[in-house]
PDB file of N, CA and C in Angstrom:
ATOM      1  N   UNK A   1      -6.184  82.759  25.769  1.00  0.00           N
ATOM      2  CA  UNK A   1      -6.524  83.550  24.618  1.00  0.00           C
ATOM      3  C   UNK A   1      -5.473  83.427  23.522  1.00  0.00           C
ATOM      4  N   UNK A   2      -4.352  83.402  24.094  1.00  0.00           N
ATOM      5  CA  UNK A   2      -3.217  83.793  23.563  1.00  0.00           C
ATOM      6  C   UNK A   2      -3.118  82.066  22.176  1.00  0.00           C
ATOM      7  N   UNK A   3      -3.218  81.287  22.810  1.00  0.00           N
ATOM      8  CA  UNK A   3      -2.977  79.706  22.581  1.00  0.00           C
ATOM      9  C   UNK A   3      -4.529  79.422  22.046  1.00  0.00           C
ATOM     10  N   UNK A   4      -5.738  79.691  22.011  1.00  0.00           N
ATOM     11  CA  UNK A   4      -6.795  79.659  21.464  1.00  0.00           C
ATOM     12  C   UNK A   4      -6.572  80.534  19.500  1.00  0.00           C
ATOM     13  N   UNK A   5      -6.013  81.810  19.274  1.00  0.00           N
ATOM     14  CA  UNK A   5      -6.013  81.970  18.474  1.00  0.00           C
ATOM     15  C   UNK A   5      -4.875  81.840  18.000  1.00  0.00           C
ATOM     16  N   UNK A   6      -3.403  81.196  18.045  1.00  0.00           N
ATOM     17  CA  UNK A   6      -2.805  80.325  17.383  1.00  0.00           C
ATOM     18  C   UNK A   6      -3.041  79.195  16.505  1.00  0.00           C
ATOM     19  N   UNK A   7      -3.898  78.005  17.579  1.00  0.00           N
ATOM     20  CA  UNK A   7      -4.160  76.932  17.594  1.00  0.00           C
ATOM     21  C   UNK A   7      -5.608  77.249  16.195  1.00  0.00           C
ATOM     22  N   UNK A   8      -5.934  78.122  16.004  1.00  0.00           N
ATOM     23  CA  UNK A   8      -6.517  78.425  15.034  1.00  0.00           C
ATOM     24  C   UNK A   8      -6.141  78.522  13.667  1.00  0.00           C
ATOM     25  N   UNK A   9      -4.820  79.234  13.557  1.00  0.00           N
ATOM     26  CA  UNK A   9      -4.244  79.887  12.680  1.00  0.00           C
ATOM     27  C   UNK A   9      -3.248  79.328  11.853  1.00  0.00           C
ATOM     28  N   UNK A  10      -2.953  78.544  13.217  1.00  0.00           N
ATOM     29  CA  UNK A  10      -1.685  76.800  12.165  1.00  0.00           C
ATOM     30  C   UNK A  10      -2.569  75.863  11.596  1.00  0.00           C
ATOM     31  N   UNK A  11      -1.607  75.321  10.379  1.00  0.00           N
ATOM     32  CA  UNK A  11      -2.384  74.481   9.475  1.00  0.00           C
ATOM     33  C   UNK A  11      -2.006  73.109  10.517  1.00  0.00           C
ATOM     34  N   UNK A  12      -3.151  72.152  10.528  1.00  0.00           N
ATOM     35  CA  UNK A  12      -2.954  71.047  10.997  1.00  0.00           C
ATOM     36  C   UNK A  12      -2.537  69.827  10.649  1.00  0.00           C
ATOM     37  N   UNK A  13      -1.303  69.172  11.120  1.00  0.00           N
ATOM     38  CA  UNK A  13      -0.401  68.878  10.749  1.00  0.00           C
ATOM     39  C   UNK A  13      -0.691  67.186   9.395  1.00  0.00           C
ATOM     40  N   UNK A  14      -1.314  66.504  10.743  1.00  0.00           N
ATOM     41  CA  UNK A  14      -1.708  64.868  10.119  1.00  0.00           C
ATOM     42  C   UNK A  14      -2.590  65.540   8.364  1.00  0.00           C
ATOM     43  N   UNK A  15      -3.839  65.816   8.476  1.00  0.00           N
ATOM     44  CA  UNK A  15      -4.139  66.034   6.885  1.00  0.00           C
ATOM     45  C   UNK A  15      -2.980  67.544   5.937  1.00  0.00           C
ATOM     46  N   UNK A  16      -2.445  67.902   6.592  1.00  0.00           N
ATOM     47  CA  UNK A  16      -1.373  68.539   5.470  1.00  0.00           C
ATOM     48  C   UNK A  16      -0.574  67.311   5.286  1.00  0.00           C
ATOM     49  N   UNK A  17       0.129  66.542   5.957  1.00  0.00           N
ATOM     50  CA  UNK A  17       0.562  65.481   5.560  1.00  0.00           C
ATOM     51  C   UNK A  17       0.000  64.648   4.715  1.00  0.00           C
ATOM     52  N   UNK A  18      -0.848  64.188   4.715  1.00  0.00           N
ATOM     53  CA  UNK A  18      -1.499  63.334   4.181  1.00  0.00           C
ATOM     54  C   UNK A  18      -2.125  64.199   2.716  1.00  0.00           C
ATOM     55  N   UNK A  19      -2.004  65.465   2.938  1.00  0.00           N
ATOM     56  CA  UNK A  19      -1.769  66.490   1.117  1.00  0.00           C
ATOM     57  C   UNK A  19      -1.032  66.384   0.501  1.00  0.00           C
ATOM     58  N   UNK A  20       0.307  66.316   1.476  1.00  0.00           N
ATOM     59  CA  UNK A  20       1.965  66.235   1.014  1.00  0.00           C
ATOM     60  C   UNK A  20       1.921  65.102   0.049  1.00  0.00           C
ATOM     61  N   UNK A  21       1.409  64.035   0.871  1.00  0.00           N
ATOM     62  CA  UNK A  21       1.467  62.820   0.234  1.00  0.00           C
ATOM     63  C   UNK A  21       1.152  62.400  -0.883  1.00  0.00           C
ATOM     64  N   UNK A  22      -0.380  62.878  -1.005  1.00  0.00           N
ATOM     65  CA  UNK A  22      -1.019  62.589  -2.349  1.00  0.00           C
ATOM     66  C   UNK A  22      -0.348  63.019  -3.605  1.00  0.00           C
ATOM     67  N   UNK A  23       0.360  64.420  -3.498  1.00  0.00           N
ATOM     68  CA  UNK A  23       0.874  65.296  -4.312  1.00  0.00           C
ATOM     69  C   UNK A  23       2.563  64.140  -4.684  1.00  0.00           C
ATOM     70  N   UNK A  24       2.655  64.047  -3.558  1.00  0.00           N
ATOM     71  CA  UNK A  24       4.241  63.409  -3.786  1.00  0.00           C
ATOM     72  C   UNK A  24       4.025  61.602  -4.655  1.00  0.00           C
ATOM     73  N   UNK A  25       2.866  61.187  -4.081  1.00  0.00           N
ATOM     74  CA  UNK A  25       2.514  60.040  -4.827  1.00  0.00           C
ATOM     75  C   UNK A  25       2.399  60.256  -6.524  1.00  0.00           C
ATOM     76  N   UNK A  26       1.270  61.275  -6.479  1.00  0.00           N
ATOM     77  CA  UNK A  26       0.889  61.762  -7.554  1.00  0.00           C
ATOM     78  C   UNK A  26       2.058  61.790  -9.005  1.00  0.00           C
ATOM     79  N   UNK A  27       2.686  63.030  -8.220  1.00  0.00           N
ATOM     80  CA  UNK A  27       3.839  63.575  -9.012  1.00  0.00           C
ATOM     81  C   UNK A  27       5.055  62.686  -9.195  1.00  0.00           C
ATOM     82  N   UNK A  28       5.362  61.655  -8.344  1.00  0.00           N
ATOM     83  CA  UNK A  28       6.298  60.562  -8.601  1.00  0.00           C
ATOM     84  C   UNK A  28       5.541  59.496  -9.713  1.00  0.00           C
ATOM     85  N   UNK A  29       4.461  59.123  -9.982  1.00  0.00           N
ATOM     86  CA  UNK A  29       3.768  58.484 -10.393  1.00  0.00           C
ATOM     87  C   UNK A  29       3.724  59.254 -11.829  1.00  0.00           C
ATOM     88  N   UNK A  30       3.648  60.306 -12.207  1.00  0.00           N
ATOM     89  CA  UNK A  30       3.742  61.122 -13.334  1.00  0.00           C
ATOM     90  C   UNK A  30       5.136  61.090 -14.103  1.00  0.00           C
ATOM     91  N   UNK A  31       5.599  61.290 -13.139  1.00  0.00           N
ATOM     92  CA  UNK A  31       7.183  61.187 -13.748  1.00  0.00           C
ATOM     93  C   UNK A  31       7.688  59.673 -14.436  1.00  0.00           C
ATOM     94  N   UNK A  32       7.522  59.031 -13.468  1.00  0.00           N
ATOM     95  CA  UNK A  32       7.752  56.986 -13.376  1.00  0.00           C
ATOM     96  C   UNK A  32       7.192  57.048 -15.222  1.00  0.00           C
ATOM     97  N   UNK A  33       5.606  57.416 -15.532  1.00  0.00           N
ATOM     98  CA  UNK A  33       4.846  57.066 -16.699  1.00  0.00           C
ATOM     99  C   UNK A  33       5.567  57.341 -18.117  1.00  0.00           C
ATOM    100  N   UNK A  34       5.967  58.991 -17.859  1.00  0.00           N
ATOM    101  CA  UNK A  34       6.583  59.880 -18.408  1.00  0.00           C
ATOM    102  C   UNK A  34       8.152  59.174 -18.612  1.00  0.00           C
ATOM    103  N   UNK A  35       8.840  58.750 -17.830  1.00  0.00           N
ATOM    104  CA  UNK A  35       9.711  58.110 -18.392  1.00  0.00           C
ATOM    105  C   UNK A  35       9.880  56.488 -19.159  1.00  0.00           C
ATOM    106  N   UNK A  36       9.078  55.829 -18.486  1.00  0.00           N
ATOM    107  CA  UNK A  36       9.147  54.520 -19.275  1.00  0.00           C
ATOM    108  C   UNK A  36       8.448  55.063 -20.798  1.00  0.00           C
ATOM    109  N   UNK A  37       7.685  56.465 -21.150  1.00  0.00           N
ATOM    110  CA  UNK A  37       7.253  56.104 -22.209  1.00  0.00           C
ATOM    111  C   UNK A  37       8.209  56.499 -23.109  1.00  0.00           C
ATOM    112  N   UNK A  38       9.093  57.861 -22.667  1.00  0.00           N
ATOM    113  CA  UNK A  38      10.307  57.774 -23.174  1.00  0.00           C
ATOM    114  C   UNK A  38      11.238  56.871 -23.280  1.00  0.00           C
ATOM    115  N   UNK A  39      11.757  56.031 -22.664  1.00  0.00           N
ATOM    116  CA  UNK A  39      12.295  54.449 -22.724  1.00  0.00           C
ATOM    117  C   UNK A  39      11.452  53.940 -24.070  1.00  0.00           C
ATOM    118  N   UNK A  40      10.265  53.631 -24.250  1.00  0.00           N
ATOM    119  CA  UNK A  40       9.624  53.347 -25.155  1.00  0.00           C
ATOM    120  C   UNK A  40       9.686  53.508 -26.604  1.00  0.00           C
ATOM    121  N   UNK A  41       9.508  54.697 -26.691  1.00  0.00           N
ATOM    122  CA  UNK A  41       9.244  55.565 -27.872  1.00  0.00           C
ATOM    123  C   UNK A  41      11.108  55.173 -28.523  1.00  0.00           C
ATOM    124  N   UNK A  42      12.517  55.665 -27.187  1.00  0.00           N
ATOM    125  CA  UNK A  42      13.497  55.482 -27.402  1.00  0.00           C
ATOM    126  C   UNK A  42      14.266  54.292 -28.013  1.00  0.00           C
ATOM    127  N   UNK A  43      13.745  52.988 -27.532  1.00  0.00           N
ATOM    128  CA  UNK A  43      13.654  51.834 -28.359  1.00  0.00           C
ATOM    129  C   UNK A  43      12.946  51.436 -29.623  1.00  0.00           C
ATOM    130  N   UNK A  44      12.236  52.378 -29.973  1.00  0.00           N
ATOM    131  CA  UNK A  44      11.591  51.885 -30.952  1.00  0.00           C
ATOM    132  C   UNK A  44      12.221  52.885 -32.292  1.00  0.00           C
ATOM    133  N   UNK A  45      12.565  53.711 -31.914  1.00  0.00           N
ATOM    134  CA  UNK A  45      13.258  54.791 -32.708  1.00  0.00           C
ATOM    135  C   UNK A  45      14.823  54.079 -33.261  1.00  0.00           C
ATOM    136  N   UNK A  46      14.887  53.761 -32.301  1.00  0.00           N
ATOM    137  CA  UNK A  46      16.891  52.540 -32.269  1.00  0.00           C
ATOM    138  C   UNK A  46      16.710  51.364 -33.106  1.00  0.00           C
ATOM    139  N   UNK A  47      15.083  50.227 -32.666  1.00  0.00           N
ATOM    140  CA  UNK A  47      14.881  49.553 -34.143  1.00  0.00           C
ATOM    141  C   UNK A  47      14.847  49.907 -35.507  1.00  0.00           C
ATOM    142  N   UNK A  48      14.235  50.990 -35.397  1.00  0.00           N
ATOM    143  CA  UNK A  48      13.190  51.386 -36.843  1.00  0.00           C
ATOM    144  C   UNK A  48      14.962  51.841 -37.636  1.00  0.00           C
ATOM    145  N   UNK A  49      15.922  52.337 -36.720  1.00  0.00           N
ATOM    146  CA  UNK A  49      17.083  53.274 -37.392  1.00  0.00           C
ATOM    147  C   UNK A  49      17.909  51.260 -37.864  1.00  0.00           C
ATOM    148  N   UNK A  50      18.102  50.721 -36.817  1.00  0.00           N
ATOM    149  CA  UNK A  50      18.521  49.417 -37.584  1.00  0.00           C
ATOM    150  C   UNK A  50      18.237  49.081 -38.934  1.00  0.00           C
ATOM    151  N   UNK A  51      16.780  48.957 -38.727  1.00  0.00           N
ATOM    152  CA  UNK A  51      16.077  48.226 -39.818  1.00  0.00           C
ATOM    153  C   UNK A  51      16.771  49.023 -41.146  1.00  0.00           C
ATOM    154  N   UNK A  52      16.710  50.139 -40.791  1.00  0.00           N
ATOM    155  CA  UNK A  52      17.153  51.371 -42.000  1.00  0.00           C
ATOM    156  C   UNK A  52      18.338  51.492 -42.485  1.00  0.00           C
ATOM    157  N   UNK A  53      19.285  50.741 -41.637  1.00  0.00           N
ATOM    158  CA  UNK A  53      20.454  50.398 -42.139  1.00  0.00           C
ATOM    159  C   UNK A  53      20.891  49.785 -42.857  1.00  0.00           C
ATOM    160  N   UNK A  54      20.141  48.543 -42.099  1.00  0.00           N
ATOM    161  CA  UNK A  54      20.294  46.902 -42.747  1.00  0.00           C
ATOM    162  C   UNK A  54      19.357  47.315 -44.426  1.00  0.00           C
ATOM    163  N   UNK A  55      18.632  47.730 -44.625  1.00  0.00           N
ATOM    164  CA  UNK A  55      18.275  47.994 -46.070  1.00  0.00           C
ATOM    165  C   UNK A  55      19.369  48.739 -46.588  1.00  0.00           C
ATOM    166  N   UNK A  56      19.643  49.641 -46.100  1.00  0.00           N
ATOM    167  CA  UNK A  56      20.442  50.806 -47.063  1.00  0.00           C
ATOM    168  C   UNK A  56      21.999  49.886 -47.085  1.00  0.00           C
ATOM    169  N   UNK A  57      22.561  48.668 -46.516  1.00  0.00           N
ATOM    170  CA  UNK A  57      23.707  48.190 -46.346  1.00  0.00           C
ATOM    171  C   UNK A  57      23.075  47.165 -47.928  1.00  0.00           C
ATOM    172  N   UNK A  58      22.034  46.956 -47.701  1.00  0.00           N
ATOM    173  CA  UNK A  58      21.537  45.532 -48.722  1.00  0.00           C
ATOM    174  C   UNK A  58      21.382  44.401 -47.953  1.00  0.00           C
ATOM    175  N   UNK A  59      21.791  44.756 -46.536  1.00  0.00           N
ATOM    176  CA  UNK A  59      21.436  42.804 -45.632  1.00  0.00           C
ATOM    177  C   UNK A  59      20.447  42.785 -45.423  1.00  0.00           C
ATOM    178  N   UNK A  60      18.898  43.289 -45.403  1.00  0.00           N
ATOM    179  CA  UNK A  60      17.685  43.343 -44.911  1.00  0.00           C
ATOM    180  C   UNK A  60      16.952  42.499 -45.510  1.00  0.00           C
ATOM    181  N   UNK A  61      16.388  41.147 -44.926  1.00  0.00           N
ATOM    182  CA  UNK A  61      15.825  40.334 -46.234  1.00  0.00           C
ATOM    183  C   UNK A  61      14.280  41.081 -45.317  1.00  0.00           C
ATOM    184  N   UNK A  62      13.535  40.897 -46.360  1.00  0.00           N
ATOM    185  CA  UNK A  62      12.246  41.335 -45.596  1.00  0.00           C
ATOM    186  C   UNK A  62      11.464  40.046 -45.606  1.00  0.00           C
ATOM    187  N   UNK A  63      10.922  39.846 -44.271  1.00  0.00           N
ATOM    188  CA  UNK A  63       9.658  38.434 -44.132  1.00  0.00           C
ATOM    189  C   UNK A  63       8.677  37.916 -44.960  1.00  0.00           C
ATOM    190  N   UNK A  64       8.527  37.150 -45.647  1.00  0.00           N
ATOM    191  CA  UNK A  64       7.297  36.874 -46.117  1.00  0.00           C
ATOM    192  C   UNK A  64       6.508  35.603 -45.083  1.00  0.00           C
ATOM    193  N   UNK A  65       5.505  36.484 -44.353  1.00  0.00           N
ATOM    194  CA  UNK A  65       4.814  35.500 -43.838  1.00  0.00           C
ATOM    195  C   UNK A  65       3.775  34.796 -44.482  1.00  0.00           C
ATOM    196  N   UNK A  66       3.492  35.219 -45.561  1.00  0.00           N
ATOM    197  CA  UNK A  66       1.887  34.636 -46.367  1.00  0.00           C
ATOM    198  C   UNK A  66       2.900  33.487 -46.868  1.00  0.00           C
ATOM    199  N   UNK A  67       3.752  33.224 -47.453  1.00  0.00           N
ATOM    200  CA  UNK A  67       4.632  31.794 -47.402  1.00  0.00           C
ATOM    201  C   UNK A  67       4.997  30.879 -46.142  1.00  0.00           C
ATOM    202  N   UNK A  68       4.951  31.173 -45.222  1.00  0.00           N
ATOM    203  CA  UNK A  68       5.077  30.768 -43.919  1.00  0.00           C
ATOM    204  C   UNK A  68       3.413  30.066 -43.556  1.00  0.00           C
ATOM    205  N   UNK A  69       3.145  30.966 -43.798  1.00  0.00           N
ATOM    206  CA  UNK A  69       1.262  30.854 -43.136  1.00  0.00           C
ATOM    207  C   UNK A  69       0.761  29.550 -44.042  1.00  0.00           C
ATOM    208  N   UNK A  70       1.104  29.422 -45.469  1.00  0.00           N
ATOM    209  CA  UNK A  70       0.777  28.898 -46.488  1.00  0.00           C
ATOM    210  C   UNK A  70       1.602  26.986 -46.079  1.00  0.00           C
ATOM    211  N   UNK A  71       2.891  27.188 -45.856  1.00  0.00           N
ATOM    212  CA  UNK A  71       3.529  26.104 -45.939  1.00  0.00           C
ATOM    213  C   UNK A  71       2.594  25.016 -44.345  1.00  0.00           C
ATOM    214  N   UNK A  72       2.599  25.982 -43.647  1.00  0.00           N
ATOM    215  CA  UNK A  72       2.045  25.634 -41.943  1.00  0.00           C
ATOM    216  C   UNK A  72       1.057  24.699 -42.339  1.00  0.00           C
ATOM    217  N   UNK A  73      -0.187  25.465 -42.930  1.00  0.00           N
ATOM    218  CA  UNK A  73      -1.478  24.901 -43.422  1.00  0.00           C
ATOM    219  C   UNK A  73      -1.188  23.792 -43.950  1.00  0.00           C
ATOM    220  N   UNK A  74      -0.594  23.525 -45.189  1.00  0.00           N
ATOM    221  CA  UNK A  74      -0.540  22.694 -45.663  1.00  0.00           C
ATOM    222  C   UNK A  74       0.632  21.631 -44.957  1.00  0.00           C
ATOM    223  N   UNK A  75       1.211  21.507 -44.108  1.00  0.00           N
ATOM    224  CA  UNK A  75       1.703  20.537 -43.713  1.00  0.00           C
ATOM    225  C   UNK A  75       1.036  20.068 -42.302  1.00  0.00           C
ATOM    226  N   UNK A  76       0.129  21.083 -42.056  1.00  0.00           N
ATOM    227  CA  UNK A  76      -0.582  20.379 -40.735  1.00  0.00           C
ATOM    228  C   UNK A  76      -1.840  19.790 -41.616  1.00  0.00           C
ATOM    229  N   UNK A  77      -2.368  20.119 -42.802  1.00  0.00           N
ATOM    230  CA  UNK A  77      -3.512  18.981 -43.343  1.00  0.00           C
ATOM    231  C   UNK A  77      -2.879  17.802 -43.972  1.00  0.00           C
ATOM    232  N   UNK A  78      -1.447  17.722 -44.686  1.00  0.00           N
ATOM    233  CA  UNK A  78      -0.612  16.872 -44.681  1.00  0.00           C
ATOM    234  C   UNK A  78      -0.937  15.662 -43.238  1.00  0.00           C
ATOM    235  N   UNK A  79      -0.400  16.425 -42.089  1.00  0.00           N
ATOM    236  CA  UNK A  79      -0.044  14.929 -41.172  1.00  0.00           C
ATOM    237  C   UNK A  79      -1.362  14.840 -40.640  1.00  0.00           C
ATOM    238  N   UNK A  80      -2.503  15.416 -41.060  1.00  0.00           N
ATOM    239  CA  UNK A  80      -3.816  15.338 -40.142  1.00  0.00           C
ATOM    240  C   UNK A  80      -4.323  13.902 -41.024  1.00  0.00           C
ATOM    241  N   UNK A  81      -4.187  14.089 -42.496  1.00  0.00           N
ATOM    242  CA  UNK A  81      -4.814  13.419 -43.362  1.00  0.00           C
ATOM    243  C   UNK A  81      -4.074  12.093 -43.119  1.00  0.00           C
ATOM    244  N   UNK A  82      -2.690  11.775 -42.731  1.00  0.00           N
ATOM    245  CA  UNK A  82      -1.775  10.752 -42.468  1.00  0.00           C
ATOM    246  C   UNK A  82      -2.099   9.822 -41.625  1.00  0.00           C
ATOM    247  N   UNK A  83      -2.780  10.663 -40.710  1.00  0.00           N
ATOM    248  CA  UNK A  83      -3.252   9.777 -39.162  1.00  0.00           C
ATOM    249  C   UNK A  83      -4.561   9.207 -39.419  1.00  0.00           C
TER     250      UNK A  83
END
């Protein structure tokens, strides 16, 4: 009797474990996300403050790619037309 309503009354062990788990997967997995996006966000905040320097110093040349894009074209119809 005695061991009948015990054996009732305790939680059983293998699926509480296997609760533990999910939760501990879960919640490690939350955290892991949560920090690389901070890593993230943290690097990009450290460029953007560079960039902001290098202007406010005067060394910042800024890119022009539509000159880049422009020269490409025309030197790949250049050696296309060559061959």
């Amino acid at each position: 009797m005695r061991t009948e309503r015990r054996r009732k009354t305790r939680v059983q062990f293998i699926p509480f474990m296997k609760w533990m788990l999910g939760w501990y997967i879960l919640s490690f997995g939350i955290i892991i996300a949560m920090m690389s996006i901070v890593l993230l966000v943290g690097k990009a905040v450290e460029q953007h403050e560079s960039k902001v320097n290098l202007i406010r110093s005067g060394q910042y040349v800024e890119p022009d790619f539509q000159d880049t894009w422009n020269k490409k074209k025309v030197d790949e119809t250049i050696t296309d037309s060559l061959n």
